[in-house]
N, C-alpha and C. Protein backbone atom coordinates (compact mmCIF):
# COMPACT_ATOMS: atom_id res chain seq x y z
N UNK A 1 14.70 14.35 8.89
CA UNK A 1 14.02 13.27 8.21
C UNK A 1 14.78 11.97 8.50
N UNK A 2 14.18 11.19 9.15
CA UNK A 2 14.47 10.02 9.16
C UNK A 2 15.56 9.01 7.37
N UNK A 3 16.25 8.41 7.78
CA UNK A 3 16.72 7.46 6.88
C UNK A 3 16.00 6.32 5.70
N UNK A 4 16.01 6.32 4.59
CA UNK A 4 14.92 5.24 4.13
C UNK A 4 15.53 4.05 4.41
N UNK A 5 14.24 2.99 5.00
CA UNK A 5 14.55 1.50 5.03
C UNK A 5 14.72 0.87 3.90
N UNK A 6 15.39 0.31 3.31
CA UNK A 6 15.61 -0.74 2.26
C UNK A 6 14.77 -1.91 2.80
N UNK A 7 13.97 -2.30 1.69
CA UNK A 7 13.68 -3.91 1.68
C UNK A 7 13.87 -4.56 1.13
N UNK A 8 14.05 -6.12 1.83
CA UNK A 8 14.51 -6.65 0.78
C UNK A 8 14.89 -6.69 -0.64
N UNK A 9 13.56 -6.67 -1.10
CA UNK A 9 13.09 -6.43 -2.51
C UNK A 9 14.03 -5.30 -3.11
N UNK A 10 14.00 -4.03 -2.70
CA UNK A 10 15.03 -3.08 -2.65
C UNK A 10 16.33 -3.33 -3.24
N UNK A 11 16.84 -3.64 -2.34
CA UNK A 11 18.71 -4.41 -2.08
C UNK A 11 19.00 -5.33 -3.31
N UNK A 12 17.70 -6.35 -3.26
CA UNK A 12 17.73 -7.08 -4.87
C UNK A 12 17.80 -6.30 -5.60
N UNK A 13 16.78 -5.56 -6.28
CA UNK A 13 16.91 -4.42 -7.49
C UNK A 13 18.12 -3.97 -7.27
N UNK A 14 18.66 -2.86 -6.39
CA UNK A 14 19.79 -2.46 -6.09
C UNK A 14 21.47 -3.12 -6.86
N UNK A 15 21.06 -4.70 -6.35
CA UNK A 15 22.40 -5.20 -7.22
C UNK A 15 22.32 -5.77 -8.39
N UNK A 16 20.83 -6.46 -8.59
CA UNK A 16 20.46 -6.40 -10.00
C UNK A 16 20.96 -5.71 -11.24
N UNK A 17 20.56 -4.42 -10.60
CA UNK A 17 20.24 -3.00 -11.37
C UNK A 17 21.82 -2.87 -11.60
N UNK A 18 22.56 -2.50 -10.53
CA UNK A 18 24.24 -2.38 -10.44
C UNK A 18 25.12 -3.43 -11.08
N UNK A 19 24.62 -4.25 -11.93
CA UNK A 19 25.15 -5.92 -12.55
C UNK A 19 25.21 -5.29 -13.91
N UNK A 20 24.53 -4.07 -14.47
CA UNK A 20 24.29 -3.48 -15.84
C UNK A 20 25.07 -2.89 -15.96
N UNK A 21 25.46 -2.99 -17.66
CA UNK A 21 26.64 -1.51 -17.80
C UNK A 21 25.99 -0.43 -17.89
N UNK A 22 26.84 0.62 -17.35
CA UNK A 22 26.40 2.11 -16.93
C UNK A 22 26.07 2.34 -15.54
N UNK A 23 25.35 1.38 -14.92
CA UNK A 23 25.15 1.88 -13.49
C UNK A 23 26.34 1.69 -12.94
N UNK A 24 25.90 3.23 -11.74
CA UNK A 24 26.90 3.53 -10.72
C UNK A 24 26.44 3.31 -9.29
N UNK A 25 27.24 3.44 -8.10
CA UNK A 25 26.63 3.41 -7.05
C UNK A 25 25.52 4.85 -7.42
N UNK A 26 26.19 6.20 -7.73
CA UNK A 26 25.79 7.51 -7.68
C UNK A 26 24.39 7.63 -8.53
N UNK A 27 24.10 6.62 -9.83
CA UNK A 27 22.92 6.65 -9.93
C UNK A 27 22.16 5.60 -9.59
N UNK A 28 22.17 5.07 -8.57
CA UNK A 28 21.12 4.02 -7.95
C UNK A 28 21.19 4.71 -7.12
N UNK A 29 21.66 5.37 -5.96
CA UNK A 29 21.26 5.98 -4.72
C UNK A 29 20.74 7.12 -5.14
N UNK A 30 20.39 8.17 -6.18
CA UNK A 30 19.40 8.84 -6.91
C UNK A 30 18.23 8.21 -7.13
N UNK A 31 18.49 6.67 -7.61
CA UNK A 31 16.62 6.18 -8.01
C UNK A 31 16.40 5.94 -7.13
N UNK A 32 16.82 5.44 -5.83
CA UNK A 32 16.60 4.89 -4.62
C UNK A 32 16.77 5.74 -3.47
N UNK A 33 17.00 7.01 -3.71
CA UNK A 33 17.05 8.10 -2.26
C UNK A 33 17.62 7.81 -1.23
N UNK A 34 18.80 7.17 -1.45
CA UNK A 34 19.91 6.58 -0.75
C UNK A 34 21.48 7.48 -0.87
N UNK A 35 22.22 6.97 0.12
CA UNK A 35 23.63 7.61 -0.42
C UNK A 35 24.77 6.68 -0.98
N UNK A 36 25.59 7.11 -1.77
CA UNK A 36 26.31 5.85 -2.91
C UNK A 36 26.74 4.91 -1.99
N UNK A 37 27.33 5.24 -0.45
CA UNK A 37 27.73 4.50 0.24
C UNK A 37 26.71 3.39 0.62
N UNK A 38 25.27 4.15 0.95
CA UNK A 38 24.74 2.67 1.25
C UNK A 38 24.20 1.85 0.31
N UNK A 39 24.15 2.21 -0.94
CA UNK A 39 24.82 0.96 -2.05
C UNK A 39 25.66 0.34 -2.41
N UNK A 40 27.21 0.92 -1.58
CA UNK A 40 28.02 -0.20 -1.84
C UNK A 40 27.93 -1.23 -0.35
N UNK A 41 27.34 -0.65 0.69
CA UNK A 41 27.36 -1.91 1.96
C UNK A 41 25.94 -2.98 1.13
N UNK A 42 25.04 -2.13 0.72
CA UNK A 42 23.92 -3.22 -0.31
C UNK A 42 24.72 -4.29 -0.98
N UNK A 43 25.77 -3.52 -1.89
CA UNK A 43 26.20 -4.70 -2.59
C UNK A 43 27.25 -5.65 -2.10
N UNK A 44 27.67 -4.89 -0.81
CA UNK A 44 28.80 -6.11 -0.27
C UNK A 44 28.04 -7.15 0.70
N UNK A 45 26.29 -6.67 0.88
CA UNK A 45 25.92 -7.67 1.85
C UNK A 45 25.16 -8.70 1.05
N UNK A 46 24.69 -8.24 -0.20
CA UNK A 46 24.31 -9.23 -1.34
C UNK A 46 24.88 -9.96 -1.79
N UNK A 47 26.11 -9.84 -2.16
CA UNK A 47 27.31 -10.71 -3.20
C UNK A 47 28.20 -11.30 -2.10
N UNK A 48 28.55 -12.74 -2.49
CA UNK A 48 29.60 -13.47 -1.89
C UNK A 48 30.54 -12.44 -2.31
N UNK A 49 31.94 -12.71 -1.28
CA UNK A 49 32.92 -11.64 -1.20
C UNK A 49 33.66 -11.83 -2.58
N UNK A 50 34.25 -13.45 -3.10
CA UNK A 50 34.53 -13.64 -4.49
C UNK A 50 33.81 -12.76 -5.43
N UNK A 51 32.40 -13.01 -5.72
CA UNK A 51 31.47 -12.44 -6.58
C UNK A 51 32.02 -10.56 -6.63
N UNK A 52 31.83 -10.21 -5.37
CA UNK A 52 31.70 -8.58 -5.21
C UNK A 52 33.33 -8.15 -5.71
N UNK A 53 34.45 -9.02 -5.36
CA UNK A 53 35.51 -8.28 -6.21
C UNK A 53 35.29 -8.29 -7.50
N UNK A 54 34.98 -9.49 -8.10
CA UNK A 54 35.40 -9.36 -9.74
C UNK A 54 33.83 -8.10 -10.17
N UNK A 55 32.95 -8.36 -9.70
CA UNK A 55 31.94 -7.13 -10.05
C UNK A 55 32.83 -5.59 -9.94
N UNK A 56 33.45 -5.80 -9.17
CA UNK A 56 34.39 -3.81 -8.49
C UNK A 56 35.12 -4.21 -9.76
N UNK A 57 36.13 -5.30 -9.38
CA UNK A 57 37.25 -5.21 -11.03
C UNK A 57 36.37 -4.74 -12.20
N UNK A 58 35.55 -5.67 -12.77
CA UNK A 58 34.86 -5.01 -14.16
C UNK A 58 34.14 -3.86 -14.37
N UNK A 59 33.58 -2.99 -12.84
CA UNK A 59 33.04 -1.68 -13.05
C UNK A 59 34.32 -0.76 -13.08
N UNK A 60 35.62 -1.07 -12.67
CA UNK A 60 36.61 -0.21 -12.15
C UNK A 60 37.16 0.14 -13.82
N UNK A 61 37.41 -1.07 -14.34
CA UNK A 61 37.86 -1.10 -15.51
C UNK A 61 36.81 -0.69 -16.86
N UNK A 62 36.25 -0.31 -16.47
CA UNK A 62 35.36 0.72 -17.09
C UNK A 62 34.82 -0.71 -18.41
N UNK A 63 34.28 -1.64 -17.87
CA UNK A 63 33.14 -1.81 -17.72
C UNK A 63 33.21 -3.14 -19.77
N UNK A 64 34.74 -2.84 -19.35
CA UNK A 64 35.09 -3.85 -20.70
C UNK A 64 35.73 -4.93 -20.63
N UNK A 65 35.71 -5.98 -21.79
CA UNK A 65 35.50 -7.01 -21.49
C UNK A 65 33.77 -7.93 -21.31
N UNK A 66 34.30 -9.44 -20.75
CA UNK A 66 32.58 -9.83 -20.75
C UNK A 66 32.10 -9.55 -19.18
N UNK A 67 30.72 -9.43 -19.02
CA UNK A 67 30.28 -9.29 -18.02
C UNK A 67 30.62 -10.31 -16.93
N UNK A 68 31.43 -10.02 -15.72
CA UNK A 68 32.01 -11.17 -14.96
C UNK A 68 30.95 -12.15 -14.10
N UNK A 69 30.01 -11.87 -13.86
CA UNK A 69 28.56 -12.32 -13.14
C UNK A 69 27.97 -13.02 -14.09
N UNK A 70 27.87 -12.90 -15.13
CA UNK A 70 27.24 -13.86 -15.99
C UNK A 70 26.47 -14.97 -15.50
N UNK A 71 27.55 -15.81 -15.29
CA UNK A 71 27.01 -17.76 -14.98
C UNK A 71 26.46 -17.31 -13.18
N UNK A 72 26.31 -16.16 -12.62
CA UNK A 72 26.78 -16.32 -11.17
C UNK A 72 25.33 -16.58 -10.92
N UNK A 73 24.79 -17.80 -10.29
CA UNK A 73 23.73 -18.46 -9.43
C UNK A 73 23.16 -16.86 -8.64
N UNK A 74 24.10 -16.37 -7.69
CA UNK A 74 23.39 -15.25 -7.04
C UNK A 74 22.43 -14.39 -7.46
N UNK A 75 23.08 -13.71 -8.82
CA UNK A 75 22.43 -13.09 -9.39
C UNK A 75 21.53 -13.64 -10.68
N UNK A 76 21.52 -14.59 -11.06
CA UNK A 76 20.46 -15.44 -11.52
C UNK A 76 19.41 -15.59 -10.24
N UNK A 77 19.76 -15.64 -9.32
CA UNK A 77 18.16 -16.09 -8.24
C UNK A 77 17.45 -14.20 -7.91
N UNK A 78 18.49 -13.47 -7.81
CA UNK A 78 18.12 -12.32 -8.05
C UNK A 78 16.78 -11.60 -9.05
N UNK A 79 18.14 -12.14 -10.09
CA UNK A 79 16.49 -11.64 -11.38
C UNK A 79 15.64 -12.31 -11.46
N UNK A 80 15.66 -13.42 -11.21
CA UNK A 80 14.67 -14.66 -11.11
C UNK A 80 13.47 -13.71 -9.96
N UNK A 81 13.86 -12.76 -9.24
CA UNK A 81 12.82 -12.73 -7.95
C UNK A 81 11.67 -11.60 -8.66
């Protein structure tokens, strides 16, 4: 079986979705029939490289504290789509 294409639209949801507490790479590549890995190249090709560390810091650290993306323009034009 061939690989699924991501679209655009996709990749958005994808880091959208991954901006929430609780999501993992492991359950977005379940809703998305993907493998965790190609949700994290999703989210490193979505997020400025600044943006994508402090997102890893606050999922790493289990997810406490305030949400570090908050004010972030990226993901405001994201949900905006």
């Amino acid at each position: 079986m061939a690989p699924r294409k991501l679209s655009d639209s996709d990749k958005q949801q994808i880091t959208s979705i991954y901006c929430q507490p609780g999501e993992t790479t492991s359950t977005l590549a379940k809703k998305f029939g993907i493998s965790s890995s190609t949700v994290s190249r999703v989210l490193k090709q979505m997020l400025p490289d600044n943006e994508y560390a402090k997102l890893m810091k606050w999922k790493r650290s289990g997810e406490r504290g305030s949400f570090p993306l908050k004010d972030s323009d990226v993901v405001d034009q994201l949900s905006s789509k």
